[in-house]
PDB file of N, CA and C in Angstrom:
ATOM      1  N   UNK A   1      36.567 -22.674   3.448  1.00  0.00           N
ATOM      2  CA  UNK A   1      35.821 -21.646   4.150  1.00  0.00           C
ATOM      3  C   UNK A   1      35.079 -20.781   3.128  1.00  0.00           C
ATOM      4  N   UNK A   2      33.419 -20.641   3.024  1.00  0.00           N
ATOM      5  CA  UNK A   2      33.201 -19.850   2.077  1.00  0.00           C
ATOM      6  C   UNK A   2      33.713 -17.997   2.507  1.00  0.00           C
ATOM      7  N   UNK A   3      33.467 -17.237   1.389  1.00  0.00           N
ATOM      8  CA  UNK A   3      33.590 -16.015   1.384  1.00  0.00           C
ATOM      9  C   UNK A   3      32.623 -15.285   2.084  1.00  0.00           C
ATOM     10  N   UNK A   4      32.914 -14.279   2.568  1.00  0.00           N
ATOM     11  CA  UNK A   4      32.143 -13.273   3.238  1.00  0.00           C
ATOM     12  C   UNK A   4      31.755 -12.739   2.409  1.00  0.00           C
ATOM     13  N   UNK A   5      30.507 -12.027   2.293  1.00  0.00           N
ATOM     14  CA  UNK A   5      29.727 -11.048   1.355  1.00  0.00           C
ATOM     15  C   UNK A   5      29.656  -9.816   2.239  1.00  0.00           C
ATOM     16  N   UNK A   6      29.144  -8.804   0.956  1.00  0.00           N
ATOM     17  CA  UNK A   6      29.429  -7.355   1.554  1.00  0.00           C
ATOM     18  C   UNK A   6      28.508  -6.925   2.773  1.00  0.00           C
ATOM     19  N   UNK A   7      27.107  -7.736   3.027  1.00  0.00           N
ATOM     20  CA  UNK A   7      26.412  -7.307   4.264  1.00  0.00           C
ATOM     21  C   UNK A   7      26.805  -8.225   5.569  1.00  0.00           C
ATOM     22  N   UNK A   8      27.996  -9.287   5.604  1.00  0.00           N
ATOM     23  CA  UNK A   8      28.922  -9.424   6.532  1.00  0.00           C
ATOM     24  C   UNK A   8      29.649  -8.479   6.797  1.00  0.00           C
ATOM     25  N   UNK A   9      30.079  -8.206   6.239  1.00  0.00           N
ATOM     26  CA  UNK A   9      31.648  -7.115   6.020  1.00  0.00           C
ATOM     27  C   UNK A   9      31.207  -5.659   6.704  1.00  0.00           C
ATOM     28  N   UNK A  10      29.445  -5.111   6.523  1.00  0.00           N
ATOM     29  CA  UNK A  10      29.044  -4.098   6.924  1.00  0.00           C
ATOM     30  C   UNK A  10      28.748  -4.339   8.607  1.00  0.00           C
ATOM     31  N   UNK A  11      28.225  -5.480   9.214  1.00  0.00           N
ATOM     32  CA  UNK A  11      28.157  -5.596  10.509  1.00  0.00           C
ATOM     33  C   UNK A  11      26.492  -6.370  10.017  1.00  0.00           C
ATOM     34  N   UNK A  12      26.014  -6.574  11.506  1.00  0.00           N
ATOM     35  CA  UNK A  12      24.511  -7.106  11.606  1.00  0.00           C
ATOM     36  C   UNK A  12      23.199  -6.338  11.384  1.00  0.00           C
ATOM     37  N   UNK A  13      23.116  -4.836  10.998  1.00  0.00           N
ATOM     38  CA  UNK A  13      22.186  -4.444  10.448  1.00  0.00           C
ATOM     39  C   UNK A  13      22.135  -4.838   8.755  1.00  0.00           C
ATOM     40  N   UNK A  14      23.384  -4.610   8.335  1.00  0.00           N
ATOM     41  CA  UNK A  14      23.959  -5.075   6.890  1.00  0.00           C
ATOM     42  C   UNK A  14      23.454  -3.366   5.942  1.00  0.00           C
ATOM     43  N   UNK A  15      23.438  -2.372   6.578  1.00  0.00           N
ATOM     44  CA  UNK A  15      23.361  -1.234   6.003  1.00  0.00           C
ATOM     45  C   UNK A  15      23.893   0.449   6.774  1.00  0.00           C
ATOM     46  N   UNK A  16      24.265   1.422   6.682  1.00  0.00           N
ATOM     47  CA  UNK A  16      24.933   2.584   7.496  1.00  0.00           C
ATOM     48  C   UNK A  16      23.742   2.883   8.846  1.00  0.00           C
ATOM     49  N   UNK A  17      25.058   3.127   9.609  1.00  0.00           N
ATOM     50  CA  UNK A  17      24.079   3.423  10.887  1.00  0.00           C
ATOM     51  C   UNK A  17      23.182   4.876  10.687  1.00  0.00           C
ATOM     52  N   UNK A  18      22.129   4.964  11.185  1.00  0.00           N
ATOM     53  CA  UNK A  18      21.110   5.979  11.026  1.00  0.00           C
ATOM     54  C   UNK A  18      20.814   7.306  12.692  1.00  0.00           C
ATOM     55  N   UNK A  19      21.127   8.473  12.518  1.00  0.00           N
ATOM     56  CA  UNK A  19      20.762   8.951  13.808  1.00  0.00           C
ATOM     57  C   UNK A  19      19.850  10.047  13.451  1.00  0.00           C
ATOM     58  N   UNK A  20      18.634   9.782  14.296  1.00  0.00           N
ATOM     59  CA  UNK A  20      17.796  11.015  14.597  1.00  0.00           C
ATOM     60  C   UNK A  20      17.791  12.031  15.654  1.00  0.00           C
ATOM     61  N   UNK A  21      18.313  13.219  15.174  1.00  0.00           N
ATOM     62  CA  UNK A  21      18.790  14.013  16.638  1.00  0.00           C
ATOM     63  C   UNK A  21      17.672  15.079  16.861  1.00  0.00           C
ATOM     64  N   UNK A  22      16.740  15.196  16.678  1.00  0.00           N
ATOM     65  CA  UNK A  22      15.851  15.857  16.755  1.00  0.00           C
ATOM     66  C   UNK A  22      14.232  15.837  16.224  1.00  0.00           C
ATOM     67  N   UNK A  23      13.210  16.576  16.818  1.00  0.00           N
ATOM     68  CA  UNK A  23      11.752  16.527  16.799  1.00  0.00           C
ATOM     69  C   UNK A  23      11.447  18.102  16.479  1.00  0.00           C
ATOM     70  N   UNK A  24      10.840  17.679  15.587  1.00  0.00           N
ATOM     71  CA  UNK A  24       9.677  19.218  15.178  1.00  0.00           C
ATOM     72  C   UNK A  24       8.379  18.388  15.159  1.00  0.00           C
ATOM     73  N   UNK A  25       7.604  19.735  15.491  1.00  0.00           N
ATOM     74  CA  UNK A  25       5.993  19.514  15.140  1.00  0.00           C
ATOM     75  C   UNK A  25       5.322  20.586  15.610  1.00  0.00           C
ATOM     76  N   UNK A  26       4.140  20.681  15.857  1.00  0.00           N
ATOM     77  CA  UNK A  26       3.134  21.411  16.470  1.00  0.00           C
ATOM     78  C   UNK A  26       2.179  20.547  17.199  1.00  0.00           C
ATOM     79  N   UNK A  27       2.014  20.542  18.779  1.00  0.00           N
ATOM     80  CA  UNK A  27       1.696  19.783  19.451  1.00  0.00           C
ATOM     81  C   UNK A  27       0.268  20.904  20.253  1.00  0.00           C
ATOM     82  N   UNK A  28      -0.699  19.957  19.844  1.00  0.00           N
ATOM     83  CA  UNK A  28      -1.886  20.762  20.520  1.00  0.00           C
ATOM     84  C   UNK A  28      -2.100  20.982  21.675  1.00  0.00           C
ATOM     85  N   UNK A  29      -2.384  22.332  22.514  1.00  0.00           N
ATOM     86  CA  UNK A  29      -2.546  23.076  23.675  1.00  0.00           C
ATOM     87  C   UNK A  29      -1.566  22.914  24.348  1.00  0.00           C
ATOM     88  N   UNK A  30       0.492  22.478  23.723  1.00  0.00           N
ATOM     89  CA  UNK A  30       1.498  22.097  24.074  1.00  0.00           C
ATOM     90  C   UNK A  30       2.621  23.128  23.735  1.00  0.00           C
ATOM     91  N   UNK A  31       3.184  23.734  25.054  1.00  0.00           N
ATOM     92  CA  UNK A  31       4.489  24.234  23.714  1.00  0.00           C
ATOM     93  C   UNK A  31       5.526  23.817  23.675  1.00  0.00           C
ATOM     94  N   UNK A  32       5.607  22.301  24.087  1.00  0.00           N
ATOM     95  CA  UNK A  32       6.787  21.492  23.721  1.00  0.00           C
ATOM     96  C   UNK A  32       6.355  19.610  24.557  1.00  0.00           C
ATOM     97  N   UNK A  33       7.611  19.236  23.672  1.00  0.00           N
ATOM     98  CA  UNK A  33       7.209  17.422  23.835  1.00  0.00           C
ATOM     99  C   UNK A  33       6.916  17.248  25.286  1.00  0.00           C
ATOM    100  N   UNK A  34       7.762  17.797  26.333  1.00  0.00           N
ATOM    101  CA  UNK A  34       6.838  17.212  28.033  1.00  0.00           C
ATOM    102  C   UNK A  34       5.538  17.859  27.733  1.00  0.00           C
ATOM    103  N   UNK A  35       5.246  18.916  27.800  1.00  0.00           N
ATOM    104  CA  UNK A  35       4.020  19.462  28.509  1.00  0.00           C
ATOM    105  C   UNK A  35       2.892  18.572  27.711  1.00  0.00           C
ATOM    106  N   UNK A  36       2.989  18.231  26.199  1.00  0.00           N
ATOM    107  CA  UNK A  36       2.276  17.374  25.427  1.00  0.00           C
ATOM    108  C   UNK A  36       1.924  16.159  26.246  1.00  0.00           C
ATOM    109  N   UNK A  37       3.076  15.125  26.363  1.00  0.00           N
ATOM    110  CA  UNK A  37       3.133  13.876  27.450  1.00  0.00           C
ATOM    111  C   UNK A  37       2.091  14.126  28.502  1.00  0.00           C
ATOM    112  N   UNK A  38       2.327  15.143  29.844  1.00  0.00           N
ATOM    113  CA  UNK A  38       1.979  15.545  31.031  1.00  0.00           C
ATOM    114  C   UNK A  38      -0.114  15.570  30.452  1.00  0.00           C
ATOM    115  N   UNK A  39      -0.366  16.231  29.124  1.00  0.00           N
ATOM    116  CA  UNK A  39      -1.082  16.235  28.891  1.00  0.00           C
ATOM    117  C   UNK A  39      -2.119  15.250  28.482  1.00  0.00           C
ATOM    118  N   UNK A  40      -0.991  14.103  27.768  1.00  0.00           N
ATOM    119  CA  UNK A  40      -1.494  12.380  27.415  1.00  0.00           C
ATOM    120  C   UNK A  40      -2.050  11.779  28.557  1.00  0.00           C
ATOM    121  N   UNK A  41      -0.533  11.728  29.436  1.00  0.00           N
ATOM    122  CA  UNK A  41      -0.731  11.145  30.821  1.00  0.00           C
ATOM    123  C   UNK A  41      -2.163  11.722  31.507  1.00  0.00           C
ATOM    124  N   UNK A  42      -2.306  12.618  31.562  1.00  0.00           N
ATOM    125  CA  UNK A  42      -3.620  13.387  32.288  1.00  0.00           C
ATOM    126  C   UNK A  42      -4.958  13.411  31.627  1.00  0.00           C
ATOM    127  N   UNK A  43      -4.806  12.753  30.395  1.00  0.00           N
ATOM    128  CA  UNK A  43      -6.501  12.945  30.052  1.00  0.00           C
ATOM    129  C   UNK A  43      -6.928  13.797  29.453  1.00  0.00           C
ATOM    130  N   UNK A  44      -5.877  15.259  29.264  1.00  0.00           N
ATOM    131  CA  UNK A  44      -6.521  16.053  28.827  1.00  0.00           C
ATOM    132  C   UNK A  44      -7.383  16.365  27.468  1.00  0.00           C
ATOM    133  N   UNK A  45      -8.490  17.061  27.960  1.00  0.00           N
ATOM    134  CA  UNK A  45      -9.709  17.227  26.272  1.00  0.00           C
ATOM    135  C   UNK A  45      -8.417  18.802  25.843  1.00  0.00           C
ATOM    136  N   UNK A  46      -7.629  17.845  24.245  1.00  0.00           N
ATOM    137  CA  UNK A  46      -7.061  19.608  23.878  1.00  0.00           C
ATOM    138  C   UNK A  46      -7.166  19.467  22.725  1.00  0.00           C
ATOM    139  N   UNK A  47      -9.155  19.011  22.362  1.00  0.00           N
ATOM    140  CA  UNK A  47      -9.425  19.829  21.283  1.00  0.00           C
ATOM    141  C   UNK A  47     -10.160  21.185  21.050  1.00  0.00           C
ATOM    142  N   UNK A  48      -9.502  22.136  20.251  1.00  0.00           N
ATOM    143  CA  UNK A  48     -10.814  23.163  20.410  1.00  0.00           C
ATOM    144  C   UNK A  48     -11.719  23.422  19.767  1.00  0.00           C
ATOM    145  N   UNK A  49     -12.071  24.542  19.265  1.00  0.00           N
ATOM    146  CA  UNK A  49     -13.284  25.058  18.553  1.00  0.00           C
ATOM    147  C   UNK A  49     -13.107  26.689  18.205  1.00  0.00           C
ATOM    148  N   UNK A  50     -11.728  26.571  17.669  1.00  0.00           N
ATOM    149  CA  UNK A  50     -11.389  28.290  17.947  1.00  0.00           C
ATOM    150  C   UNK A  50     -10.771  28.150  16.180  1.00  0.00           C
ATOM    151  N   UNK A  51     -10.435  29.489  15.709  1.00  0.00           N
ATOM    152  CA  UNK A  51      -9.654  29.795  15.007  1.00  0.00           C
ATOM    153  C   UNK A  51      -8.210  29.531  14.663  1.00  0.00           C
ATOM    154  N   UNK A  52      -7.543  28.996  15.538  1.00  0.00           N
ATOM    155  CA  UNK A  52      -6.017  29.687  15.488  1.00  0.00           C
ATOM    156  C   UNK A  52      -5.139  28.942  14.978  1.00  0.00           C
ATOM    157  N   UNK A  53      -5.621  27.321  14.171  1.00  0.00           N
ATOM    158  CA  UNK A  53      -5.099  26.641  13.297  1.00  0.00           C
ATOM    159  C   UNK A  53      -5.863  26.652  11.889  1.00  0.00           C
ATOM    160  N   UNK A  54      -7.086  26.710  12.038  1.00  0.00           N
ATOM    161  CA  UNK A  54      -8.077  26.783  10.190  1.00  0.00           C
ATOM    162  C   UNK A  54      -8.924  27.371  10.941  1.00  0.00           C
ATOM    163  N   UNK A  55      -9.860  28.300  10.204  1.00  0.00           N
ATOM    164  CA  UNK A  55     -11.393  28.930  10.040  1.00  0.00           C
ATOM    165  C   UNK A  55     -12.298  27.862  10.666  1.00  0.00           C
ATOM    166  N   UNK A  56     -12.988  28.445  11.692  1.00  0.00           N
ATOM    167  CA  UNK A  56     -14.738  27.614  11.759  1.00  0.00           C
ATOM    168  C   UNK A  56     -14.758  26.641  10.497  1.00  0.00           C
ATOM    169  N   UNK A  57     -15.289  25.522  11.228  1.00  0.00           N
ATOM    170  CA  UNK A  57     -15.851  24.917  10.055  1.00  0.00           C
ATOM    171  C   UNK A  57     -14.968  23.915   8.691  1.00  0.00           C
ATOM    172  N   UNK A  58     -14.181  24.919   8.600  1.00  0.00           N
ATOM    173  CA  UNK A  58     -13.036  24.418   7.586  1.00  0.00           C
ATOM    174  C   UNK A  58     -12.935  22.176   7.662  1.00  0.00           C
ATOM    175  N   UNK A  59     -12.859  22.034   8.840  1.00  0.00           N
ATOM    176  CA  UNK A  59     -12.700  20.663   9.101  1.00  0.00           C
ATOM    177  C   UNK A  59     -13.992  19.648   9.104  1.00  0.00           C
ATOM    178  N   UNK A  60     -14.977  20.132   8.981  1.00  0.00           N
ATOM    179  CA  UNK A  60     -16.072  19.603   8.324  1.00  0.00           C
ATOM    180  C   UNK A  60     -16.469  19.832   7.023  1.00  0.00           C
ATOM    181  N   UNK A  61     -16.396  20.397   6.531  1.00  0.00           N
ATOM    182  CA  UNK A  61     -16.061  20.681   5.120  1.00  0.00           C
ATOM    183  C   UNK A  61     -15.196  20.013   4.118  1.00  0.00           C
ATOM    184  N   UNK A  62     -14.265  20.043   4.750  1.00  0.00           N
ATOM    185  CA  UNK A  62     -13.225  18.856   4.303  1.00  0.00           C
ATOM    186  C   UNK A  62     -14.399  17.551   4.182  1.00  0.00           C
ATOM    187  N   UNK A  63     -14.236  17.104   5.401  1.00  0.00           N
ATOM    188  CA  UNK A  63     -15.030  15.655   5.272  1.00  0.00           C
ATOM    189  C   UNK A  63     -16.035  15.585   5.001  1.00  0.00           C
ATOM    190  N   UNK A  64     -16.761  16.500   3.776  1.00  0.00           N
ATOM    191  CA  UNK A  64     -18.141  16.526   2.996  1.00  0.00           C
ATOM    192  C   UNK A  64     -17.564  16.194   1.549  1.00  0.00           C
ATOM    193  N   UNK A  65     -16.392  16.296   1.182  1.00  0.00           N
ATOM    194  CA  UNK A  65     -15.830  15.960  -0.117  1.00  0.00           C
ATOM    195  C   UNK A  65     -15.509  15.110  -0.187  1.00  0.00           C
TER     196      UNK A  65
END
């Protein structure tokens, strides 16, 4: 019977199980993961043209460099 090696011995991923228990971000015209979704699902236009993440402009500017 050959020998078992150590990624037998660990199970069928052959490395430690991994858990993600949580989400951060900043989700546009959203203040949390449903209302974001509700917003996918629906089509909504939630880009703006305001201040309240960078200055006017700032994002074209960028993509001139």
């Amino acid at each position: 019977m050959p020998e078992r090696t150590d990624t037998e011995e660990m199970g069928h991923c052959g490395a430690a199980e991994v858990v993600v228990s949580g989400l951060s971000g900043r989700l546009p015209e959203s203040d949390n993961i449903a209302e974001f979704r509700e917003h996918l699902i629906n089509g909504d236009d939630m880009i703006t043209d305001d201040d309240r993440r960078w200055e006017p402009g700032e994002y074209k500017r960028c993509l001139l460099h």
